[in-house]
C-alpha atoms as a PDB file:
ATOM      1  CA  UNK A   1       0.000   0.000   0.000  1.00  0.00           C
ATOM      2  CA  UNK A   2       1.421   3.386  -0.856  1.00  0.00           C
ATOM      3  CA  UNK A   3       0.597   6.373   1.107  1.00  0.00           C
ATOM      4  CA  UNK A   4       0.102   9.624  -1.045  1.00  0.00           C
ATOM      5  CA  UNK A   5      -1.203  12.601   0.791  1.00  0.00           C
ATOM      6  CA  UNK A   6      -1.471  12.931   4.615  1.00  0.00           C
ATOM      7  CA  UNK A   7      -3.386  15.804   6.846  1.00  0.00           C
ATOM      8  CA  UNK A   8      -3.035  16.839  10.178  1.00  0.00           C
ATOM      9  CA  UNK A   9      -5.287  19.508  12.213  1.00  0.00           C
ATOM     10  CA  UNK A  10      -2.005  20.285  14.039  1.00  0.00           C
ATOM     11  CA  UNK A  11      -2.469  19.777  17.382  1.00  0.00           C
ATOM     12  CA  UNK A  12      -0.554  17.762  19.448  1.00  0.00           C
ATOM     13  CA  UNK A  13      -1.329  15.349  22.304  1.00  0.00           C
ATOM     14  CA  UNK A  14      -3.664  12.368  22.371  1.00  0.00           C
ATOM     15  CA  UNK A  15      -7.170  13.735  22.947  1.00  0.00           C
ATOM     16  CA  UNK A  16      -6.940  16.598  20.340  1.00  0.00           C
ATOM     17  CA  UNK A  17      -4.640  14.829  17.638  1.00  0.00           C
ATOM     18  CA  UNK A  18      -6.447  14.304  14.238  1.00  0.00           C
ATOM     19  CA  UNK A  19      -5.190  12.724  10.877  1.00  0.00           C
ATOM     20  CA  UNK A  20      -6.502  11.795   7.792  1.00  0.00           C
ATOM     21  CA  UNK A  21      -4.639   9.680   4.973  1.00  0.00           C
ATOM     22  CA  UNK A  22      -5.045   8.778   1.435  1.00  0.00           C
ATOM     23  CA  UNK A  23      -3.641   5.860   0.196  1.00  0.00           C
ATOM     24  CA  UNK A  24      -3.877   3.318  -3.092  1.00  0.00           C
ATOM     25  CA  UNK A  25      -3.019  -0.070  -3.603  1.00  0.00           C
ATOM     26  CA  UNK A  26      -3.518  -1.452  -7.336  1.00  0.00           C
ATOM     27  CA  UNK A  27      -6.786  -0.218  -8.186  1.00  0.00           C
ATOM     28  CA  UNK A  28      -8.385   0.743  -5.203  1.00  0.00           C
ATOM     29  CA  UNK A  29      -8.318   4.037  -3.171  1.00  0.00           C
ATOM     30  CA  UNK A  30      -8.500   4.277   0.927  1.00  0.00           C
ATOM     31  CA  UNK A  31      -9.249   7.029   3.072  1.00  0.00           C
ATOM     32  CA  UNK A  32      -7.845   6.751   6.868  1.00  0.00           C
ATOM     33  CA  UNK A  33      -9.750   8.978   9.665  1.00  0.00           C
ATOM     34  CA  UNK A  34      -7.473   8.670  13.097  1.00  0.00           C
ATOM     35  CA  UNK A  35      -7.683  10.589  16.507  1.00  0.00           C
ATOM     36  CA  UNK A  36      -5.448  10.311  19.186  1.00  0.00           C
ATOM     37  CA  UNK A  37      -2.508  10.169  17.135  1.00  0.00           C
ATOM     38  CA  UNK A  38      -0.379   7.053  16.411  1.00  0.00           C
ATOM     39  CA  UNK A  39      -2.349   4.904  19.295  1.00  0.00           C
ATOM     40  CA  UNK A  40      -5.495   6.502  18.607  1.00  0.00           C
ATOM     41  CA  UNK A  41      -8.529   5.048  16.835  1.00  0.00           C
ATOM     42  CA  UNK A  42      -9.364   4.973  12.781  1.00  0.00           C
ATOM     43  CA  UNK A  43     -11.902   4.298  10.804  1.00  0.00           C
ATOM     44  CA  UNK A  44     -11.449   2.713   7.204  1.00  0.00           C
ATOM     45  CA  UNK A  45     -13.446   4.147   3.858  1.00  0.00           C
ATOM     46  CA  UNK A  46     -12.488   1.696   0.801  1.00  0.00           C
ATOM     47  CA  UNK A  47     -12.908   3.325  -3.094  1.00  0.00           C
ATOM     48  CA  UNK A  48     -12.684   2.237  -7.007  1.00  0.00           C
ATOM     49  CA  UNK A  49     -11.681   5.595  -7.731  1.00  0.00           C
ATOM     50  CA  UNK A  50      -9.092   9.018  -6.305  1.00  0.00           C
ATOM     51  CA  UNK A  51     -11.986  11.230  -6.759  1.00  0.00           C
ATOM     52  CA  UNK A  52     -14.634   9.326  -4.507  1.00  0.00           C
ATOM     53  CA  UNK A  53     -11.873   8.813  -1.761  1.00  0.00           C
ATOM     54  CA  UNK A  54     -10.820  12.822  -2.146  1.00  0.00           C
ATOM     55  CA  UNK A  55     -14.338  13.605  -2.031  1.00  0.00           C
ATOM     56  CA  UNK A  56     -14.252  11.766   2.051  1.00  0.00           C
ATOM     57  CA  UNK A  57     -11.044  13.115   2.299  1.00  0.00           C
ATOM     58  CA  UNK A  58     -12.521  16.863   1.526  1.00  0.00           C
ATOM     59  CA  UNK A  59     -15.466  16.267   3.793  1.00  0.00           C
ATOM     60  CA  UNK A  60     -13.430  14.740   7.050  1.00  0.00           C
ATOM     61  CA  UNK A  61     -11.298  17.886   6.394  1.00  0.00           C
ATOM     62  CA  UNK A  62     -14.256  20.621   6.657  1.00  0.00           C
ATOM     63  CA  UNK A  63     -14.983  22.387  10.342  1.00  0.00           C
ATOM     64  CA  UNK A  64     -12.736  24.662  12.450  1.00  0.00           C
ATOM     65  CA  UNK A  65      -9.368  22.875  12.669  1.00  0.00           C
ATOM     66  CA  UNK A  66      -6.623  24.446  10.767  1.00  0.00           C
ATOM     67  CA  UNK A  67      -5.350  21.297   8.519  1.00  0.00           C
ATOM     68  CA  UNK A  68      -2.397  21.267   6.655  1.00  0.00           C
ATOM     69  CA  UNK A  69      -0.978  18.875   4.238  1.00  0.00           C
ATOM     70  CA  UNK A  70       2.212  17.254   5.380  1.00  0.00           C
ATOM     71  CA  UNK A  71       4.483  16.303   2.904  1.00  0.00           C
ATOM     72  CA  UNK A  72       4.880  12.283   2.053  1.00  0.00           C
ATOM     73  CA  UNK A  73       8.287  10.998   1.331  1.00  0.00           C
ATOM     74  CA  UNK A  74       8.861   8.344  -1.261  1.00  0.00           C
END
């Protein structure tokens, strides 16, 4: 599985920690929703297609926490 994009509401500590990936693997697209950082708890979206899985990935990212895109080394 290959990671591409990965957003953080940048705050730090366990309770108000947020993170949202996009990855691929062959074919299909998944969208990763985690809080509590690294030990936290996700929740899994599986897609046929980028757009439908950027479409979650726009929706998880709407409200008043200031995302930002972190950059994804190969």
């Amino acid at each position: 599985m290959e990671q591409r994009k990965h957003w953080w509401n940048g705050k730090w500590g366990r309770i108000a920690r947020k993170d949202v990936y996009l990855r691929t693997s062959g074919d299909q697209w998944y969208v990763e929703q985690r809080a509590g950082g690294a030990d936290g708890v996700s929740h899994f979206f599986e897609y046929d297609s980028e757009e439908a899985a950027l479409n979650t990935v726009r929706a998880l990212l709407v409200g008043t926490d200031e995302w930002r895109e972190l950059s994804v080394r190969p």
